[in-house]
Protein backbone atom coordinates (compact mmCIF):
# COMPACT_ATOMS: atom_id res chain seq x y z
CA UNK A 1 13.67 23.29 -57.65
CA UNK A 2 13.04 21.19 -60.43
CA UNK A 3 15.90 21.28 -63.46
CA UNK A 4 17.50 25.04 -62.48
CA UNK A 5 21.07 24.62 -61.64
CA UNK A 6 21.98 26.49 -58.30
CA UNK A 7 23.63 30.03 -58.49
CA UNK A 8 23.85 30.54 -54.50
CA UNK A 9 23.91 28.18 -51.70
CA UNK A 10 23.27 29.87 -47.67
CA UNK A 11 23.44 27.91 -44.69
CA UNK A 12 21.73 28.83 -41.62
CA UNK A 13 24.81 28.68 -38.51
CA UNK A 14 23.38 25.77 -36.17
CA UNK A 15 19.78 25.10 -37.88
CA UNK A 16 19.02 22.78 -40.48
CA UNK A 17 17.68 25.94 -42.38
CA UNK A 18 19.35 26.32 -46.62
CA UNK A 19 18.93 28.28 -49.06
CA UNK A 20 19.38 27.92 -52.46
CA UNK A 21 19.05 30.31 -55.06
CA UNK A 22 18.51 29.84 -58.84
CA UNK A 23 17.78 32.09 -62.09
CA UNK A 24 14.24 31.19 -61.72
CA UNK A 25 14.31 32.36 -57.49
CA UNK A 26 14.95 31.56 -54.06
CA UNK A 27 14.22 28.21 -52.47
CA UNK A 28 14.39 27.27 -48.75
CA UNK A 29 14.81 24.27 -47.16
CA UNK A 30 14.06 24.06 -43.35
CA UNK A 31 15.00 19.62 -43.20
CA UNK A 32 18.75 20.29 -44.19
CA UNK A 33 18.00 20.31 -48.13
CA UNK A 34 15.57 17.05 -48.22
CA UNK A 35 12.92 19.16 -49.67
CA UNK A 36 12.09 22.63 -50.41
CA UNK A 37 9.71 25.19 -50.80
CA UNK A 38 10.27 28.09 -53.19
CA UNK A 39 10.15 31.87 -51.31
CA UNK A 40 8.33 34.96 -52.15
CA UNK A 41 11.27 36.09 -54.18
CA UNK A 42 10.85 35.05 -57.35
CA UNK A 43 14.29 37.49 -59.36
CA UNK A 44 17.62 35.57 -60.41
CA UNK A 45 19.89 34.85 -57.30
CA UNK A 46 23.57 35.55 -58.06
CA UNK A 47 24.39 35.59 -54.20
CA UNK A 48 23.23 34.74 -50.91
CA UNK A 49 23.67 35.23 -46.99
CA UNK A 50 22.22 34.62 -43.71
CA UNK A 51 22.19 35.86 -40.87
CA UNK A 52 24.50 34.33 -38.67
CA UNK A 53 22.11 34.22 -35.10
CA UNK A 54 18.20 35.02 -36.83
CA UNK A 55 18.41 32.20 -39.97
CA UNK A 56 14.96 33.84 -40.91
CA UNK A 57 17.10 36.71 -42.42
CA UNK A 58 18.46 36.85 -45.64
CA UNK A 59 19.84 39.07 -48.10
CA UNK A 60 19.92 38.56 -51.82
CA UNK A 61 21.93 39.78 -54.62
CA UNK A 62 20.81 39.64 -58.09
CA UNK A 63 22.63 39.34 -61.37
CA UNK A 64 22.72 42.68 -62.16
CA UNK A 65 24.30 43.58 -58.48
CA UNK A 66 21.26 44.87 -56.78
CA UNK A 67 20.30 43.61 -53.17
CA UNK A 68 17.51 42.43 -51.49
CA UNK A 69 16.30 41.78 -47.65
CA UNK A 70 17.43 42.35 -44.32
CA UNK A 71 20.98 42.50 -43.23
């Protein structure tokens, strides 16, 4: 994630799966934060959630409200 301080922070229930997100995008983490690998989305992350039984599922809110992925 290199110097971008974190904006939103989503633990998968029961997996070792995180997210973080940052101005610069969403990372993911699938060793409990250890290291990570930056996603597809690439917009500012204001807000973050996963799904509580599928942690493959996230939704995403941006800094100008809008949202992103699958509920």
């Amino acid at each position: 994630m290199g110097s971008a301080p974190v904006t939103a922070l989503a633990a998968a229930p029961n997996s070792d799966i995180v997210y973080a997100g940052t101005r610069q995008g969403l990372y993911r983490s699938a060793d409990g934060g250890r290291s990570w690998t930056r996603t597809a989305y690439g917009n500012d992350v204001a807000a973050a959630a996963v799904h509580p039984t599928d942690p493959e599922r996230i939704v995403v809110m941006d800094g100008k409200g809008r949202v992103f992925g699958r509920s």
